[in-house]
Protein backbone atom coordinates (compact mmCIF):
# COMPACT_ATOMS: atom_id res chain seq x y z
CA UNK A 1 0.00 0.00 0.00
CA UNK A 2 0.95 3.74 -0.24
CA UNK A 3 3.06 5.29 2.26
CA UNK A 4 0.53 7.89 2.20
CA UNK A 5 -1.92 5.59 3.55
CA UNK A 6 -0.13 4.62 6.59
CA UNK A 7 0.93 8.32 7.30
CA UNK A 8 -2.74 9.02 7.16
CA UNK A 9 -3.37 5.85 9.67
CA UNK A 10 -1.35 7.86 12.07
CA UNK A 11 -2.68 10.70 11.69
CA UNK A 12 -6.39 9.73 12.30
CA UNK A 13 -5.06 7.61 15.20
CA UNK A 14 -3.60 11.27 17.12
CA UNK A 15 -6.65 13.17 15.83
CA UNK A 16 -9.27 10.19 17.21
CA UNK A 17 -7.41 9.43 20.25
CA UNK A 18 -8.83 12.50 22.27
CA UNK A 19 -12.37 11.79 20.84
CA UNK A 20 -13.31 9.29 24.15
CA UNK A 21 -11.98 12.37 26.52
CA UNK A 22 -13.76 15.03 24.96
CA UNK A 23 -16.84 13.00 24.61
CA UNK A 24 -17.11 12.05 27.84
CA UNK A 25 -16.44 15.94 29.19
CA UNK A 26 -19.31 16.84 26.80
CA UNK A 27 -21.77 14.71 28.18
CA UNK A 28 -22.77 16.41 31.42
CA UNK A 29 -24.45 19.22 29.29
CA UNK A 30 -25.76 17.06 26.47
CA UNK A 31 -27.24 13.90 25.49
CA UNK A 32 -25.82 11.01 23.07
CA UNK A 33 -28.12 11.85 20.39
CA UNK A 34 -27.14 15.81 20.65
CA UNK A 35 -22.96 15.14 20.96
CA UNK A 36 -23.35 12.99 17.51
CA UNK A 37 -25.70 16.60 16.31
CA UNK A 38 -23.37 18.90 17.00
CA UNK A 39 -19.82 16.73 16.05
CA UNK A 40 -21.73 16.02 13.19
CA UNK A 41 -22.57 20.07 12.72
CA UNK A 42 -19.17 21.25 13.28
CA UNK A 43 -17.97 19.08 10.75
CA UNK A 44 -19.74 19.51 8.37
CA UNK A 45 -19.35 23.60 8.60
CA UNK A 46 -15.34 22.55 8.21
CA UNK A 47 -15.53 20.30 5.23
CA UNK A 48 -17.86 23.07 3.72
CA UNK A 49 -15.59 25.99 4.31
CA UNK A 50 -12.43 23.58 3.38
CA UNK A 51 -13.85 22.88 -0.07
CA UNK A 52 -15.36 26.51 -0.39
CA UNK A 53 -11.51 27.86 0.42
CA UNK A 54 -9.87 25.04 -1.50
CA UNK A 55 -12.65 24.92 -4.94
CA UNK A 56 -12.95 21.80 -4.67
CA UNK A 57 -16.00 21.07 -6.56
CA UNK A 58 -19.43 19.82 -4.16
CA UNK A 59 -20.88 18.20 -7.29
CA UNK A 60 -23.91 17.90 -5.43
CA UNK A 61 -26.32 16.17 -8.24
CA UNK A 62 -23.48 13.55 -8.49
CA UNK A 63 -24.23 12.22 -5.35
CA UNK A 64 -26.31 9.35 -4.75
CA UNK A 65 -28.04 10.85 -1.64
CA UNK A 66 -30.18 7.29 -0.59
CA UNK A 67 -26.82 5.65 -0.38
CA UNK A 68 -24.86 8.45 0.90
CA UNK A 69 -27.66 9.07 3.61
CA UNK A 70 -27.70 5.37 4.29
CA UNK A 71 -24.08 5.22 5.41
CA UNK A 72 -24.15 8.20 7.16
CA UNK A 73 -26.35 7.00 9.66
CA UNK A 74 -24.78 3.92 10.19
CA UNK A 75 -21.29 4.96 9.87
CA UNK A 76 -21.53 8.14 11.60
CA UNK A 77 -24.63 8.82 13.57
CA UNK A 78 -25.49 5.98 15.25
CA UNK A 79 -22.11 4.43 16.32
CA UNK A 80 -21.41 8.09 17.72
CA UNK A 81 -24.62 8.11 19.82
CA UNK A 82 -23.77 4.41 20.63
CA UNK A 83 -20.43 6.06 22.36
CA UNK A 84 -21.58 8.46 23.89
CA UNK A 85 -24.54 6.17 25.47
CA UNK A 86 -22.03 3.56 26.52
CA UNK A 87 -19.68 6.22 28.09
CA UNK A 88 -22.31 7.05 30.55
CA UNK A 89 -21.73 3.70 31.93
CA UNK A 90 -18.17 2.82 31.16
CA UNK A 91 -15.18 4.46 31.87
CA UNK A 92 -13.59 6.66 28.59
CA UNK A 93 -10.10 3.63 28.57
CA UNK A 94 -12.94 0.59 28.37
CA UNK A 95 -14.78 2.19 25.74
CA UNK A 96 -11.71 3.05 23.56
CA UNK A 97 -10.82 -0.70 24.39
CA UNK A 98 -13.89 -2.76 23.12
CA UNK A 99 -13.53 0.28 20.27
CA UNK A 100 -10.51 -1.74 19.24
CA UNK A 101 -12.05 -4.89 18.18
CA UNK A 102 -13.84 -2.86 15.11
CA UNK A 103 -11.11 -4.29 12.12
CA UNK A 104 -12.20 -7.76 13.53
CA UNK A 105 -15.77 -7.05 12.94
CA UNK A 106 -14.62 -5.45 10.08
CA UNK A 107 -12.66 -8.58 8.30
CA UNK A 108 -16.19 -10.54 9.97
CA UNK A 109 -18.53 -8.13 8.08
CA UNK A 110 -16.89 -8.20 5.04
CA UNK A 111 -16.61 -12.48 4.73
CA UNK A 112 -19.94 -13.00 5.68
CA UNK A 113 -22.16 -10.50 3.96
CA UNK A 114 -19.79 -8.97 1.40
CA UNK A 115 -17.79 -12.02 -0.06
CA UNK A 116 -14.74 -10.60 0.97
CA UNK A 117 -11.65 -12.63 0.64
CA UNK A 118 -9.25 -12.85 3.08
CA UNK A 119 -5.43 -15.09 3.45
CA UNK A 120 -4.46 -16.72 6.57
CA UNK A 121 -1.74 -14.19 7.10
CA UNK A 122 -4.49 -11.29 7.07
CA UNK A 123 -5.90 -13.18 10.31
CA UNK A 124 -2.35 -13.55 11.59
CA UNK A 125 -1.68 -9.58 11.03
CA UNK A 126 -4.68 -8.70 13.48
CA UNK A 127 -4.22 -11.27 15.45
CA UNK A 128 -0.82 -9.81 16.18
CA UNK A 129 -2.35 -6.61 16.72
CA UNK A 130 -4.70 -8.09 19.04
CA UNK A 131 -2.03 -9.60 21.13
CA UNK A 132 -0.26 -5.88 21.16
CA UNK A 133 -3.28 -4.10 22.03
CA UNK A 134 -3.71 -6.29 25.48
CA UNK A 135 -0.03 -6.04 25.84
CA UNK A 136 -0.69 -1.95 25.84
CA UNK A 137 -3.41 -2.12 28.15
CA UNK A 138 -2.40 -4.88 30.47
CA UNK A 139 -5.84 -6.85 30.04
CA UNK A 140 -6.30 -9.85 32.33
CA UNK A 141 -8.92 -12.51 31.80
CA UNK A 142 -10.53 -10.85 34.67
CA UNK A 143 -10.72 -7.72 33.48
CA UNK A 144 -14.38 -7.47 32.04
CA UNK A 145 -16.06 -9.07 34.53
CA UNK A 146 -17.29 -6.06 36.14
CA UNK A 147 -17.85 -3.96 32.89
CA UNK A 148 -21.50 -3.14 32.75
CA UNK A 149 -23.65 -5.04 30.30
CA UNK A 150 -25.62 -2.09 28.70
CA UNK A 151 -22.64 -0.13 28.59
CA UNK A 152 -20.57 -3.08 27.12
CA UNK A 153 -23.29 -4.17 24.45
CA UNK A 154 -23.69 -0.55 22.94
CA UNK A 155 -19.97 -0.28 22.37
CA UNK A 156 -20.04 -3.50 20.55
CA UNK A 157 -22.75 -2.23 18.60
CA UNK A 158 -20.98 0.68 17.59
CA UNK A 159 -18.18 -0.98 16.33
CA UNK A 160 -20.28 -3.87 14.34
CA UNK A 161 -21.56 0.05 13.09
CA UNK A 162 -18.33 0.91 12.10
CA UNK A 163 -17.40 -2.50 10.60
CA UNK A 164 -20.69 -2.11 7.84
CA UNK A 165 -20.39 1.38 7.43
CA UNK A 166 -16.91 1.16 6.19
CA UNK A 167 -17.93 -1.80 3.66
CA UNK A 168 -20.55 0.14 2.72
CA UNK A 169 -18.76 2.87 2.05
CA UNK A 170 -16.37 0.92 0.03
CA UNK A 171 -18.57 -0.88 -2.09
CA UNK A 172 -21.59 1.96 -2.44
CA UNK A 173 -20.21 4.92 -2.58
CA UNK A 174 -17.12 4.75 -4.25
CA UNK A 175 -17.03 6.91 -7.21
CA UNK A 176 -17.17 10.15 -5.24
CA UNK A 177 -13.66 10.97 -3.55
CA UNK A 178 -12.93 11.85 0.11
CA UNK A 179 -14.46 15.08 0.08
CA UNK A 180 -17.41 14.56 -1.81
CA UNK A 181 -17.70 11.72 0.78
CA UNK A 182 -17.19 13.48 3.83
CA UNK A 183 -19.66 15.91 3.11
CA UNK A 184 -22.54 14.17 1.97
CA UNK A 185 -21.95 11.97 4.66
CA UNK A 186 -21.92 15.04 7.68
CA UNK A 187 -24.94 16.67 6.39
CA UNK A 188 -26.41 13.13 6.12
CA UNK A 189 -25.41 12.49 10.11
CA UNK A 190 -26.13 16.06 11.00
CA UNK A 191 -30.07 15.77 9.51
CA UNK A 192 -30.47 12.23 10.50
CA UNK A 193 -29.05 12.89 14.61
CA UNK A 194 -30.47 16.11 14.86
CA UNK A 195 -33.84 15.65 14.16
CA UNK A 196 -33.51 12.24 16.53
CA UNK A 197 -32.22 14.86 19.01
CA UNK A 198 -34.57 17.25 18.52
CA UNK A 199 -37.49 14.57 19.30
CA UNK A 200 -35.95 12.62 22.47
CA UNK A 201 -33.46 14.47 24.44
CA UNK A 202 -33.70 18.31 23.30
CA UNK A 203 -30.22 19.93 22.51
CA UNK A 204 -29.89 23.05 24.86
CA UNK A 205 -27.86 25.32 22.52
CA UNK A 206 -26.79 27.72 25.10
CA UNK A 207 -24.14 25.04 26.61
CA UNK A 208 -22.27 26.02 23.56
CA UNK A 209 -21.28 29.66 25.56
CA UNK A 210 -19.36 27.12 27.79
CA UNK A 211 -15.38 27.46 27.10
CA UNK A 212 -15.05 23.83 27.90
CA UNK A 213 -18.11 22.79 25.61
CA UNK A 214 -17.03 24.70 22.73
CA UNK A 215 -13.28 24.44 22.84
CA UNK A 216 -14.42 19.96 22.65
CA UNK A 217 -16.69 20.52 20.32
CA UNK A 218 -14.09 21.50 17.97
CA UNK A 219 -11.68 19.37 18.79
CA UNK A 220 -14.49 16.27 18.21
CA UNK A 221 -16.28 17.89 15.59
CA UNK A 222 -13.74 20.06 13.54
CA UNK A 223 -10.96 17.74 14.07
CA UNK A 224 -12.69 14.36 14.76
CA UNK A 225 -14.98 14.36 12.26
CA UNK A 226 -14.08 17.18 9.40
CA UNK A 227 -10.57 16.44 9.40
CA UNK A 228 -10.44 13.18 10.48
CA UNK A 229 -13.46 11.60 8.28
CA UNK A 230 -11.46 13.10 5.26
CA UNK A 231 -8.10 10.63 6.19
CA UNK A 232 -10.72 7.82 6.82
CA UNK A 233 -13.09 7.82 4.24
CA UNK A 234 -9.60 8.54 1.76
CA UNK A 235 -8.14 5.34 3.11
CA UNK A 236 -11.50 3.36 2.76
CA UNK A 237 -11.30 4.59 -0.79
CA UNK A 238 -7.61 4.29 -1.60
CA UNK A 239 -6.80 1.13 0.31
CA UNK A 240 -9.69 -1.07 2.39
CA UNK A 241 -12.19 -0.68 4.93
CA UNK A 242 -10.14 -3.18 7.05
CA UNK A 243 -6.96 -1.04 6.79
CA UNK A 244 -9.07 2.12 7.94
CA UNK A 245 -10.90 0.94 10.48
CA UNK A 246 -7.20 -1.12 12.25
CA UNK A 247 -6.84 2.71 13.67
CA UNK A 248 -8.81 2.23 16.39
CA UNK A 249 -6.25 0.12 17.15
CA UNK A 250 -3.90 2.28 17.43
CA UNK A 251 -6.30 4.98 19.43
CA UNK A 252 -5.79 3.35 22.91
CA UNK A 253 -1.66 4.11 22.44
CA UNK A 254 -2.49 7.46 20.87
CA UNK A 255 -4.52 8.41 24.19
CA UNK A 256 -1.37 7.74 26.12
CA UNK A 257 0.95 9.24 23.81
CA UNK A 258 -1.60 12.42 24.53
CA UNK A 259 -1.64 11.68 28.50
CA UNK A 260 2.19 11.84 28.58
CA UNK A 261 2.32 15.07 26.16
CA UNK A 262 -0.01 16.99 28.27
CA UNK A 263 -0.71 15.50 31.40
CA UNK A 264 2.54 14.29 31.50
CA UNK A 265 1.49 10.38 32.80
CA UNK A 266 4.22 8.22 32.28
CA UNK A 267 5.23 5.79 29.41
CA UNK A 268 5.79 2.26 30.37
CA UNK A 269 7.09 -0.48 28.88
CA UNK A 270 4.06 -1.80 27.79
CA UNK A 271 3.30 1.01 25.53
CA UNK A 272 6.22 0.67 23.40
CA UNK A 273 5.92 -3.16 22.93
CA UNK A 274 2.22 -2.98 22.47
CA UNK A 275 2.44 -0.19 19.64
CA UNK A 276 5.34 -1.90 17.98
CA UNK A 277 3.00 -4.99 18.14
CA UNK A 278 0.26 -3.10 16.83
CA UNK A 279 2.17 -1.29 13.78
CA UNK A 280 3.63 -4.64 12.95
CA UNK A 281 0.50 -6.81 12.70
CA UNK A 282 -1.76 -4.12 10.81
CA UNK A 283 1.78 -3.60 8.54
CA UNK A 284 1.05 -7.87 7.69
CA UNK A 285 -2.52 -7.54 7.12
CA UNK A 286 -2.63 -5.02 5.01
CA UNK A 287 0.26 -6.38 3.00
CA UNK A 288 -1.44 -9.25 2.32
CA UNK A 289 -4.92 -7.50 1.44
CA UNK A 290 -6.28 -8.23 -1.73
CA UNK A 291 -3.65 -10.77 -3.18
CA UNK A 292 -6.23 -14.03 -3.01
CA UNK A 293 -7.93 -11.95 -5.65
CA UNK A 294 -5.41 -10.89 -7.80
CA UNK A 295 -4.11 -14.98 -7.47
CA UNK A 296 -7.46 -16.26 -8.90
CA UNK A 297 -8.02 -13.44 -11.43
CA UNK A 298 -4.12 -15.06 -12.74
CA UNK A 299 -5.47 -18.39 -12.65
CA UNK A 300 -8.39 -17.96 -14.65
């Protein structure tokens, strides 16, 4: 794959691994339905003014808005509500854990429903990344047993979220490119979770006045999801859903990497094996992606 792609893998990891903080923060002045509203909101004002600045063309009528509207809800809306539900009962750390098993459900998703095609050493590479992320977070078979059920079922439902979203996304809606996609996509999320807002929780506006509110609203919304949704959805496009979605692999290590940097909480051992771990098994998987095809299309 391009080295592009794994610089933007990186990227989106440092962007997204503040997201579980600043959710969490937001959530004493507004509901899950209203954070996914107004993330959704501010990024789509970003990716609006980015392409106004830039000229890059909207192309509106080009769109296929069913689709488009389809995967926004599922790929954006939803799973963020999902979060934000689950982060009411679960510490920020345990939800960007479970977070972590969305290439799984990913490479799942894909075999099952989309025919996807996958080599042994694709398993191998996230298996590998597995085994790094519970080196990074020192998980012992103990560890969940006291995780609350409500909390722990919606995160795994936002990351099975995730995991069709990104095929989707792949298979549906790929003759727009990342912009295109990110903004059909945001306004798509910000209609769909603000009129669900609107009609069960309420979204009190004035919160926004709030330094705290405002300054993570930007950082989830201009950053998380303008910025960020324009490295994901261009490595969905360029390279595979299952290479974009192994960030969230990396997000746990990124959310140290930001606790050292400004809280300054120390780095152990276990960060720099884990990550190396991590790096090294979504480095094999992705190598290997898409060669069983290319093998058969030879053979033929």
């Amino acid at each position: 794959m391009a080295r592009s792609l794994y610089v933007s893998l990186v990227l989106l990891s440092l962007i997204w691994g503040g997201s579980f903080f600043f959710i969490k923060n937001l959530l004493h002045d507004f509901g899950p339905w209203g954070i996914a509203f107004l993330r959704s909101t501010f990024g789509f004002l970003f990716i609006t003014a980015y392409m106004l600045i830039m000229r890059i063309p909207f192309a509106v009528r080009q769109i296929r808005w069913a689709p488009v509207i389809i995967v926004a809800m599922i790929n954006m809306a939803l799973p963020w509500t999902l979060i934000g539900f689950s982060e009411t009962r679960l510490a920020s750390s345990m939800a960007s854990v479970l977070n972590a098993t969305t290439p799984i459900w990913t490479m799942i998703v894909g075999l099952v429903f989309f025919g996807s095609k996958f080599r042994r050493i694709q398993w191998l590479g996230m298996g590998v990344a597995l085994v790094g992320l519970i080196v990074l977070l020192g998980i012992r078979p103990g560890s969940f047993l006291q995780v609350d059920l409500l909390g722990f079922g919606s995160m795994i439902a936002a990351t099975l979220c995730y995991a069709v979203g990104s095929q989707l996304s792949k298979r549906k809606l790929g003759g727009l490119n990342m912009y295109q996609l990110t903004f059909g996509t945001l306004l798509g999320a910000m209609i769909g979770s603000g009129i669900l807002a609107a009609t069960t929780e309420g979204v009190n506006l004035t919160k926004l006045a709030v330094p705290a509110n405002l300054f993570g609203l930007l950082g989830l919304g201009v950053m998380g999801s303008g910025v960020a949704y324009i490295l994901f959805n261009y490595m969905v496009l360029k390279g595979s859903p299952e290479f974009a979605t192994s960030v969230t692999y990396l997000v746990p290590a990124t959310a140290m990497i930001w606790g050292y940097t400004l809280l300054h909480e120390p780095i152990g051992w276990s960060l720099v094996a884990g990550l190396i771990l991590i790096l090294g098994g979504v480095f094999i998987a992705s190598r290997a992606a898409g060669q069983p095809i290319r093998n058969r299309a030879k053979a033929k």
